[in-house]
N, C-alpha and C. Protein backbone atom coordinates (compact mmCIF):
# COMPACT_ATOMS: atom_id res chain seq x y z
N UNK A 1 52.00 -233.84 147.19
CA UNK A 1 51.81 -232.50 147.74
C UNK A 1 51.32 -232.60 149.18
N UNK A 2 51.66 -231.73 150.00
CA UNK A 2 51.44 -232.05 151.38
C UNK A 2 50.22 -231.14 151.91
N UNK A 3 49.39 -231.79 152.37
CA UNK A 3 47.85 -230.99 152.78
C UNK A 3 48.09 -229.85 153.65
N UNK A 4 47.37 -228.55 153.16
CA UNK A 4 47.22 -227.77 154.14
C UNK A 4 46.18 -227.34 154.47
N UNK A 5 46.02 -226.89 155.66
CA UNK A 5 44.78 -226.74 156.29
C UNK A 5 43.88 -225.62 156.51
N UNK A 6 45.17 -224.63 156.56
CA UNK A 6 44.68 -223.44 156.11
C UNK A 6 45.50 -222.69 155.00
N UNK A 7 44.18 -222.08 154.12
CA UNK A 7 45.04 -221.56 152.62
C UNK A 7 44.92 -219.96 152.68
N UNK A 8 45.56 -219.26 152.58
CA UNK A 8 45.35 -217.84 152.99
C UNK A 8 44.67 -217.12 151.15
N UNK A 9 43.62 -216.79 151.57
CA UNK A 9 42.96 -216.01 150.60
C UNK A 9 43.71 -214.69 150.13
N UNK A 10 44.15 -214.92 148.35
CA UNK A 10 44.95 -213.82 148.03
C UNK A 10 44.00 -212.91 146.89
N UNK A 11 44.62 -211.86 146.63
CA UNK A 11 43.80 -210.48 146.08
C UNK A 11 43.62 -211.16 144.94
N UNK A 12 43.89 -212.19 144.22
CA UNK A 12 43.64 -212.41 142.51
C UNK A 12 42.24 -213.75 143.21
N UNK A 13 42.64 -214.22 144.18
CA UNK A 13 40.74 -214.88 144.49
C UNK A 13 40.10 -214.23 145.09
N UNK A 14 40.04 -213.18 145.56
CA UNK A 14 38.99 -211.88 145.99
C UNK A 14 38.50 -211.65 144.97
N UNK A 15 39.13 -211.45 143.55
CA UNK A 15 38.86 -210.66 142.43
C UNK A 15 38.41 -211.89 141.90
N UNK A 16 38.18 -212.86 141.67
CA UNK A 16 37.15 -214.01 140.86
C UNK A 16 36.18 -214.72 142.20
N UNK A 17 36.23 -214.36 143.48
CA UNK A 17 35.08 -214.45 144.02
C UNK A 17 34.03 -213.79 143.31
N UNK A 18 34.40 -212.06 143.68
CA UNK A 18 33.79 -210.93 143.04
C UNK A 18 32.63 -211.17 141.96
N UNK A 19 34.00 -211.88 140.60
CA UNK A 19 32.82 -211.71 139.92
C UNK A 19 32.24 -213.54 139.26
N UNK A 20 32.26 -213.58 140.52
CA UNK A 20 31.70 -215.19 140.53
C UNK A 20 32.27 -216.30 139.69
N UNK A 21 33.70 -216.35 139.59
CA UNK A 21 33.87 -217.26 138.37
C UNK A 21 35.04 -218.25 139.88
N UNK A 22 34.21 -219.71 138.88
CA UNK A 22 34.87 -220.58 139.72
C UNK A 22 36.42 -220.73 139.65
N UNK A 23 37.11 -221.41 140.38
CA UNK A 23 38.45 -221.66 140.22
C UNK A 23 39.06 -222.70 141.51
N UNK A 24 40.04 -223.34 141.26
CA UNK A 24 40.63 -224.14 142.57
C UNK A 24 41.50 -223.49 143.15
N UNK A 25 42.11 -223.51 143.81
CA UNK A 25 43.43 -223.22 144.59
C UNK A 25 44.26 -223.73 145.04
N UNK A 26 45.28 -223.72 145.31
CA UNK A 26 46.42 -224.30 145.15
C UNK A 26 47.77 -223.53 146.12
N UNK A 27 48.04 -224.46 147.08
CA UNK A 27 48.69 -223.95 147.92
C UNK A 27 50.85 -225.00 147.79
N UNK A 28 51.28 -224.70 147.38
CA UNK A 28 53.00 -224.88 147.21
C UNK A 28 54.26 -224.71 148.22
N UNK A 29 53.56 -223.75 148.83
CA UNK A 29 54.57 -222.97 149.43
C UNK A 29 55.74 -223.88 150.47
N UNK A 30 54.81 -225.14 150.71
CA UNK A 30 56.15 -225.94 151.88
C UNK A 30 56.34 -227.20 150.70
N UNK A 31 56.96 -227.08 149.27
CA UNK A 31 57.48 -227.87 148.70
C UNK A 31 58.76 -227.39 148.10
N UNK A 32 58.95 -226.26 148.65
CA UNK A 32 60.20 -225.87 148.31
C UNK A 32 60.51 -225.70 146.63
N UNK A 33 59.34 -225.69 146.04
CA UNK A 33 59.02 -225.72 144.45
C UNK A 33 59.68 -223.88 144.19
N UNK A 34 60.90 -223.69 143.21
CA UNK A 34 60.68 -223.08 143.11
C UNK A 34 60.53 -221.93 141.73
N UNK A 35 61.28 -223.13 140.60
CA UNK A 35 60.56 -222.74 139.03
C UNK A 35 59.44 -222.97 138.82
N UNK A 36 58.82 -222.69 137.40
CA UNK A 36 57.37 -223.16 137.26
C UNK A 36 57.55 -224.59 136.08
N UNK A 37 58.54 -225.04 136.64
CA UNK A 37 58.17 -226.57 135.79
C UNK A 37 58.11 -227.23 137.42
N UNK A 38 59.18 -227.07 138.50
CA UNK A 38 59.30 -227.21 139.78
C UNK A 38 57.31 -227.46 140.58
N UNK A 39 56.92 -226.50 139.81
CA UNK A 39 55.39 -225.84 140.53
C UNK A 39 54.98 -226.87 140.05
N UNK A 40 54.61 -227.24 138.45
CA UNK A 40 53.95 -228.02 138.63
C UNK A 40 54.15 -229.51 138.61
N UNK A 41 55.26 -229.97 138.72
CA UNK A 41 55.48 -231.30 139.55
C UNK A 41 55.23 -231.43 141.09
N UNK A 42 55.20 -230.29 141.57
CA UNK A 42 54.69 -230.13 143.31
C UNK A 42 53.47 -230.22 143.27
N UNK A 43 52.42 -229.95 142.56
CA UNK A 43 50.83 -230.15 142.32
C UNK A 43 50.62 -230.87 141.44
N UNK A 44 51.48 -232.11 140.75
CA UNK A 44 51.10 -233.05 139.84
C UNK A 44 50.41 -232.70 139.10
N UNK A 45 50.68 -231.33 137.90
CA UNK A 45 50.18 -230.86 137.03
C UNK A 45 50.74 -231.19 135.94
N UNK A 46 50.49 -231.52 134.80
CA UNK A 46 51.04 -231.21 132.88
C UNK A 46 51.34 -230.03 133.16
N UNK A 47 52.67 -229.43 133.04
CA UNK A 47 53.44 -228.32 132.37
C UNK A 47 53.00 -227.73 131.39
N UNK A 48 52.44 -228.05 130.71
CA UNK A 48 51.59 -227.45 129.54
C UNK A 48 50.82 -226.51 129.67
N UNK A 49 49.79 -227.23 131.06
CA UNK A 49 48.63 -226.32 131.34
C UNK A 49 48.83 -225.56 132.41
N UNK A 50 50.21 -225.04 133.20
CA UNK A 50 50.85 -224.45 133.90
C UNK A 50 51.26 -223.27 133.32
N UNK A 51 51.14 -222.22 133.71
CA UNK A 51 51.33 -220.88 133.18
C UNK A 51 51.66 -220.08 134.15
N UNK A 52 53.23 -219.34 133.56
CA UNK A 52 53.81 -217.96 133.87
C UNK A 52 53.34 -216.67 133.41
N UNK A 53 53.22 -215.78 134.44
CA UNK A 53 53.26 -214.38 133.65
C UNK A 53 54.56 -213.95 133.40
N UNK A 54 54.47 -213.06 132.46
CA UNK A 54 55.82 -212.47 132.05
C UNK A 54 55.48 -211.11 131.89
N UNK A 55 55.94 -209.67 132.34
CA UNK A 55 55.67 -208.61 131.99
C UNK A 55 56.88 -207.38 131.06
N UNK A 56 56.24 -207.01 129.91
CA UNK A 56 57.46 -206.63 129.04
C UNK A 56 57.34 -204.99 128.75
N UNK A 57 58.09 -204.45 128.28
CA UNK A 57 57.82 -203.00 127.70
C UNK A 57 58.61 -202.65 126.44
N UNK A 58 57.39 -202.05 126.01
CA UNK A 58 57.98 -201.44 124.60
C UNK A 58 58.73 -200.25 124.19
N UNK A 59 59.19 -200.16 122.91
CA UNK A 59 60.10 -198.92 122.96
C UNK A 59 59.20 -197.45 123.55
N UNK A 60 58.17 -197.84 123.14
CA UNK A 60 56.84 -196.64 123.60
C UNK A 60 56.61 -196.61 124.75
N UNK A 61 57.29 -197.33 125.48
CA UNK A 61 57.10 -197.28 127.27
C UNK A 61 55.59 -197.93 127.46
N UNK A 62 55.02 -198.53 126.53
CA UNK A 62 53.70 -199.29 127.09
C UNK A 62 53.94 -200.89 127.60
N UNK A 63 53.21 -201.07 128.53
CA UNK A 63 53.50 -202.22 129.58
C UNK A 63 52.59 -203.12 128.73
N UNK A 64 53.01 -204.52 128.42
CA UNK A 64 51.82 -205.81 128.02
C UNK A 64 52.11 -206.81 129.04
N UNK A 65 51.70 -207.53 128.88
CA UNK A 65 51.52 -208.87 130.12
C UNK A 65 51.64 -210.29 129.13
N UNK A 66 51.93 -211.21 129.01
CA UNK A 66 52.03 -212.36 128.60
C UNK A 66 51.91 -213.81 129.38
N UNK A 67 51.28 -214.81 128.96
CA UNK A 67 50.98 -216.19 129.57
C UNK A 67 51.42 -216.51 129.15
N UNK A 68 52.36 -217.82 129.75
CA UNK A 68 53.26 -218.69 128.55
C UNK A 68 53.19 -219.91 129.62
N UNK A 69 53.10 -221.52 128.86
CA UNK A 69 53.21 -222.64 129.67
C UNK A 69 54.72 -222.70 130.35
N UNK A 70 55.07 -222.94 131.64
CA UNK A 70 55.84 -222.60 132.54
C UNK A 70 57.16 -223.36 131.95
N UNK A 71 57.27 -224.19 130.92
CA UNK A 71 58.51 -224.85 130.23
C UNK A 71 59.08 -224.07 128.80
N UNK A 72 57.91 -222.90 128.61
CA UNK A 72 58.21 -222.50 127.12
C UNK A 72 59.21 -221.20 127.45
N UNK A 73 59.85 -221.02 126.36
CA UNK A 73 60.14 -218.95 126.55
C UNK A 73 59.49 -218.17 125.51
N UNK A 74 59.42 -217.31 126.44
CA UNK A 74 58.53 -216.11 125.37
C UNK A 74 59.34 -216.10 124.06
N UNK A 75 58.83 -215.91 122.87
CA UNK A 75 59.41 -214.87 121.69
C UNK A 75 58.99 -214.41 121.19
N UNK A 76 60.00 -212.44 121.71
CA UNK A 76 59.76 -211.32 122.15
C UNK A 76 59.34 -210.70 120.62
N UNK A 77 59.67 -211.22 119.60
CA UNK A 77 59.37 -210.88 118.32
C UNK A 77 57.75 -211.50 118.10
N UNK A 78 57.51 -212.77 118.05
CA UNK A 78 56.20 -212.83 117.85
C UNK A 78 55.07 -212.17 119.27
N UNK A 79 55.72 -211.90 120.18
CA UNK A 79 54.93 -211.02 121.49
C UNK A 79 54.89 -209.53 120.81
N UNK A 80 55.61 -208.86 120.25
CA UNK A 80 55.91 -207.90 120.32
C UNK A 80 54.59 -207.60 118.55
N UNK A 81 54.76 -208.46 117.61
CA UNK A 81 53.71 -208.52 116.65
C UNK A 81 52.25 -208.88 117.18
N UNK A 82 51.97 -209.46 118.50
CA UNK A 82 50.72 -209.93 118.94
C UNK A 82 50.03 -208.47 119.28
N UNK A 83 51.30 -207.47 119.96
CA UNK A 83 50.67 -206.51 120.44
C UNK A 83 51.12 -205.35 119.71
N UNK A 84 50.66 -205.43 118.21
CA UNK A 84 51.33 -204.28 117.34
C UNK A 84 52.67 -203.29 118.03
N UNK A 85 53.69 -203.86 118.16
CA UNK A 85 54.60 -203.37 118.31
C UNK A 85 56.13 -203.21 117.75
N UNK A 86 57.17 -202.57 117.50
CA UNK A 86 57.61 -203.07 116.77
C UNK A 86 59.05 -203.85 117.53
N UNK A 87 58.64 -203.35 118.70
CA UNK A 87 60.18 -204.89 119.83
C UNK A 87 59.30 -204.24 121.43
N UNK A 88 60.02 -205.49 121.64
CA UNK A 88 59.50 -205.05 123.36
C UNK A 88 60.83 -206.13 124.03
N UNK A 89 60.88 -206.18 125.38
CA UNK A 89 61.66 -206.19 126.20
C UNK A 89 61.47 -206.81 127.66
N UNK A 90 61.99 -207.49 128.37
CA UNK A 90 61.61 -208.12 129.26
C UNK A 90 61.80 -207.36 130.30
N UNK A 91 60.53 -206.48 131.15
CA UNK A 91 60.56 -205.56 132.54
C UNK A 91 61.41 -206.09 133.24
N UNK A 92 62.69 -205.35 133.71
CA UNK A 92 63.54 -206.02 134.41
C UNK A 92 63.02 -206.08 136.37
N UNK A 93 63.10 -206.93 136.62
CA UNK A 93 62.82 -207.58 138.13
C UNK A 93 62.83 -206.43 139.05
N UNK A 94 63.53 -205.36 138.82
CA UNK A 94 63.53 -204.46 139.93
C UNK A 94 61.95 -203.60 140.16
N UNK A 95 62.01 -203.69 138.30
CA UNK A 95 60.30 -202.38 138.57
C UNK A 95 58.78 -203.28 138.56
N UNK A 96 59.46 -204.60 138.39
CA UNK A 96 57.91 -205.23 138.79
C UNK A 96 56.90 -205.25 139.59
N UNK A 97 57.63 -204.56 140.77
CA UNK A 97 56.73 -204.37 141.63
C UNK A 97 56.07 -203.17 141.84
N UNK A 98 56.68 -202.22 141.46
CA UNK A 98 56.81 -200.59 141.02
C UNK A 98 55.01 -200.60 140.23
N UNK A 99 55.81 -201.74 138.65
CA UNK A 99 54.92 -201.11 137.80
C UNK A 99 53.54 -202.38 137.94
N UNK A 100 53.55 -203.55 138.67
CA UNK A 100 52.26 -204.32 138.46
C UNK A 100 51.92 -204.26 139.50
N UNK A 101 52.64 -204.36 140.51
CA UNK A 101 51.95 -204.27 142.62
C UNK A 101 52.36 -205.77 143.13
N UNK A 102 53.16 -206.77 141.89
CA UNK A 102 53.33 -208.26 142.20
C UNK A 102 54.82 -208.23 142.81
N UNK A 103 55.47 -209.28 143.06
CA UNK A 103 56.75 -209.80 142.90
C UNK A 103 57.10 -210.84 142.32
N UNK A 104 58.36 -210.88 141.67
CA UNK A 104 58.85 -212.01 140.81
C UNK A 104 58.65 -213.15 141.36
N UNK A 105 57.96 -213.99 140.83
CA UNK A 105 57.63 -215.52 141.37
C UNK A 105 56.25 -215.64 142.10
N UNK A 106 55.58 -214.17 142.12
CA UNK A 106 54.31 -214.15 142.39
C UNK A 106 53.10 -213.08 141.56
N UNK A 107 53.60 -213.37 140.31
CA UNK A 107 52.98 -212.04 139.24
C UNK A 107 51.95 -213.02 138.90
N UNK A 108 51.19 -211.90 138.86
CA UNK A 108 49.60 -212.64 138.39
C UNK A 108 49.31 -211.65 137.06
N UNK A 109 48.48 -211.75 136.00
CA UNK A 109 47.60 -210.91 135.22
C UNK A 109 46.48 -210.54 135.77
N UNK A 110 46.03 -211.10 136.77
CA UNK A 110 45.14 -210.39 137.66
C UNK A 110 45.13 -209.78 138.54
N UNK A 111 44.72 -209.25 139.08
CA UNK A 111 45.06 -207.79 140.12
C UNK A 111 46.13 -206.68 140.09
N UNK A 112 46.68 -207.13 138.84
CA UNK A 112 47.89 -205.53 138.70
C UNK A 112 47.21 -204.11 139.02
N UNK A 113 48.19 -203.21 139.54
CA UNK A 113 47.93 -202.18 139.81
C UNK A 113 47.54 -201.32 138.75
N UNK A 114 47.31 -201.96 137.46
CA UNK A 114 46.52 -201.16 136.43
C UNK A 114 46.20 -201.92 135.33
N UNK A 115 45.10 -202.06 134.60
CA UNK A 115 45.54 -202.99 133.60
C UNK A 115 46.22 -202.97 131.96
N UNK A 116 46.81 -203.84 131.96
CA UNK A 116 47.60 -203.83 130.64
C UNK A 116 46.76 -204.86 129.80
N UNK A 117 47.43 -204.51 128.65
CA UNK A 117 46.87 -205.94 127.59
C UNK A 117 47.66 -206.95 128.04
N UNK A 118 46.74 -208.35 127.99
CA UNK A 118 47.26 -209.10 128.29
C UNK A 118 47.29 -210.24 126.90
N UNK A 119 48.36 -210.98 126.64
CA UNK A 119 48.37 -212.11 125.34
C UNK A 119 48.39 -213.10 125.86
N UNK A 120 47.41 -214.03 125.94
CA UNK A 120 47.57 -215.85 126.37
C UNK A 120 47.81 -216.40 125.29
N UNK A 121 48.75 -217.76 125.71
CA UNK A 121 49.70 -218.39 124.36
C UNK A 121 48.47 -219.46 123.82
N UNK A 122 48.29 -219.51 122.61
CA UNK A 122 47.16 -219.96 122.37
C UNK A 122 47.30 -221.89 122.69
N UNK A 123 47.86 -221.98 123.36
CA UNK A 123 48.24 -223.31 123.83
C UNK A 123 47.60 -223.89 124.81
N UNK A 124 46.91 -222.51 125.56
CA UNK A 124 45.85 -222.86 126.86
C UNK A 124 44.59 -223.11 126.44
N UNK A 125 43.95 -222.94 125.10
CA UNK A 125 43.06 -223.26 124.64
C UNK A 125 42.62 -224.74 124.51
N UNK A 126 43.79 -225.60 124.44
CA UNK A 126 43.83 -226.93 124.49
C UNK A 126 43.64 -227.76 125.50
N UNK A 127 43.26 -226.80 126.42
CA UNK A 127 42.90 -227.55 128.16
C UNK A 127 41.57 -226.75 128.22
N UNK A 128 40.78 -227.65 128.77
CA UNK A 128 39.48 -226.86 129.69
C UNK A 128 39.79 -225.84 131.01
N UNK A 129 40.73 -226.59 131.64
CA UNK A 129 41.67 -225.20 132.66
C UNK A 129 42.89 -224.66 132.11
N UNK A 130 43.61 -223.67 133.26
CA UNK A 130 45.07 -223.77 132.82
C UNK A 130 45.15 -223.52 134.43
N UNK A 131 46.36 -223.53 135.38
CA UNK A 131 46.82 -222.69 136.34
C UNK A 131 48.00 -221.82 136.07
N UNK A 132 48.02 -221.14 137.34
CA UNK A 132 48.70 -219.24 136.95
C UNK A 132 48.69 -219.06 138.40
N UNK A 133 49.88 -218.29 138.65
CA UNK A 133 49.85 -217.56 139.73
C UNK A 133 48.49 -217.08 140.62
N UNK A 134 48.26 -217.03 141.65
CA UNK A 134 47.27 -216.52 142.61
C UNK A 134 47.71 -215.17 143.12
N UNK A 135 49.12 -214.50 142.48
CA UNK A 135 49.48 -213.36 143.10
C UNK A 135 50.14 -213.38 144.41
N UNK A 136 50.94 -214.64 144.69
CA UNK A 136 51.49 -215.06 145.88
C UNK A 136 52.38 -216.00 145.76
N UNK A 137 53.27 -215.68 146.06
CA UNK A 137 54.19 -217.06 146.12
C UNK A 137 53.86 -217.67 146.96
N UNK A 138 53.81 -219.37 146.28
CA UNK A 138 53.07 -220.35 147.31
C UNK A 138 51.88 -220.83 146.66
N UNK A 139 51.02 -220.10 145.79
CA UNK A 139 49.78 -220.12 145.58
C UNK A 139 49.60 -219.77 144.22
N UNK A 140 48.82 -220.83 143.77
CA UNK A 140 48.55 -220.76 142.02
C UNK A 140 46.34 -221.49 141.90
N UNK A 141 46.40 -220.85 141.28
CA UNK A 141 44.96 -221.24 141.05
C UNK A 141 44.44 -221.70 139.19
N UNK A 142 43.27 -222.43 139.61
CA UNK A 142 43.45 -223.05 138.36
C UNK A 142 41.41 -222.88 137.88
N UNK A 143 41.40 -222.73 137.10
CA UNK A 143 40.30 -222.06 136.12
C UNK A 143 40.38 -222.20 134.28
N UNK A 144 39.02 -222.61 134.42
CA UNK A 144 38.47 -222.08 132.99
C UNK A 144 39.41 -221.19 132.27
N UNK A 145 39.88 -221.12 131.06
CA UNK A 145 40.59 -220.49 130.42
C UNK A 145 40.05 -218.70 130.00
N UNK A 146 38.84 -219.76 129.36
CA UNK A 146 37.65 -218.89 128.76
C UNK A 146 37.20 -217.77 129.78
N UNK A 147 37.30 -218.12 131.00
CA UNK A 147 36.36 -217.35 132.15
C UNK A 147 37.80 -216.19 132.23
N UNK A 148 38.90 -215.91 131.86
CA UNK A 148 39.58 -214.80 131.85
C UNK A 148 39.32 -213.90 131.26
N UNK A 149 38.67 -214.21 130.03
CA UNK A 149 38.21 -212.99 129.41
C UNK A 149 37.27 -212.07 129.97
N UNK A 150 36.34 -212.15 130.63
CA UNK A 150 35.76 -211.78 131.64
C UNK A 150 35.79 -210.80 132.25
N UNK A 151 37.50 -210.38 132.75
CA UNK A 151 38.20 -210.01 133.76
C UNK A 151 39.69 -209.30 133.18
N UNK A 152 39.87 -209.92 132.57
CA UNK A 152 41.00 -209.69 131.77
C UNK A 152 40.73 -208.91 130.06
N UNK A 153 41.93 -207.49 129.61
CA UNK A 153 41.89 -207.29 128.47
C UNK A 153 42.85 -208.60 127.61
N UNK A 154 42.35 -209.39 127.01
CA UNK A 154 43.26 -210.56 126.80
C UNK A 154 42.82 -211.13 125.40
N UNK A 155 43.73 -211.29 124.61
CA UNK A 155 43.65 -212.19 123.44
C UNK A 155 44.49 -213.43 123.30
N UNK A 156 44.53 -214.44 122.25
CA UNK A 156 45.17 -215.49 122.29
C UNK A 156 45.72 -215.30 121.39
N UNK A 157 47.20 -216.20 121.48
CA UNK A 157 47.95 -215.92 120.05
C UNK A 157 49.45 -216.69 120.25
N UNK A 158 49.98 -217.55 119.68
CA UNK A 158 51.53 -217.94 119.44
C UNK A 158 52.38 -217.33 120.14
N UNK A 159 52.61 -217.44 121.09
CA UNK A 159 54.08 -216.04 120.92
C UNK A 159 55.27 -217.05 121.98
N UNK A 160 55.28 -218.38 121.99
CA UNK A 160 56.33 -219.01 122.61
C UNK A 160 56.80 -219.32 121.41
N UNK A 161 58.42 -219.53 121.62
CA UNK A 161 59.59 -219.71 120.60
C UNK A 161 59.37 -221.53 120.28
N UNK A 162 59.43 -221.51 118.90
CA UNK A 162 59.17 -222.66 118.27
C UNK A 162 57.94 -223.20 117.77
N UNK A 163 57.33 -222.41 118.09
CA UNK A 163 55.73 -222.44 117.62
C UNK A 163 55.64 -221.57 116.25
């Protein structure tokens, strides 16, 4: 990974300055990384403990949020039972920004423009950290698992396919 010197402070580390919870940071942006298995071979991370958001909606028009390790895919059936529902759907790319304030390839569960429930795949439990988006493309930060709850409406639970 190539050093940078200056890291530009984004709204999802404003919001864990705030409320004091530690975290690293992580700057990508000149590795030309641009999946999240890509991400974390550019920061010599386990894929495992690398995490996507995913944002979905239900037939009820309610918005949930999902963590998933950046190699898994969601499944929308066990997501959709995590968050008593009876199907949900993958927010298509156009209203992501509409409905969270992010962009695709820079969605965070933190700092959305409102909050939703959020489901972490209970797979992050198995690391003392995980990293996740910083709300920027380019930039992923890495933290305590535990310290999301905090900050986040969030439970843990299965919901990648094959599990």
């Amino acid at each position: 990974m190539n050093v940078v010197k200056y890291m530009e402070k984004t709204n999802v580390m404003r919001i864990l300055d705030q409320h004091k919870i530690n975290y690293k940071a992580y700057y990508y942006g000149n590795t030309g990384a641009i999946s999240g298995i890509d991400v974390a071979i550019s920061l010599n991370q386990d894929s495992r403990q690398v995490f996507k958001t995913l944002v979905t909606i239900s037939g009820t028009k309610h918005y949930y949020v999902f963590m998933i390790p950046v190699a898994c895919e969601l499944d929308l059936k066990k997501a959709a039972k995590s968050v008593s529902e009876k199907s949900l759907s993958m927010l298509p790319f156009k209203e992501l920004l509409q409905v969270t304030g992010y962009v695709h390839g820079g969605c965070s569960a933190i700092g959305m423009k409102k909050k939703f429930p959020v489901v972490i795949n209970d797979s992050a439990k198995d690391f003392k950290t995980i990293l996740f988006s910083a709300g920027k493309i380019g930039y992923q930060v890495e933290m305590n698992v535990l310290e999301l709850e905090k900050i986040l409406d969030c439970k843990f639970s299965l919901i990648t396919v094959g599990e």
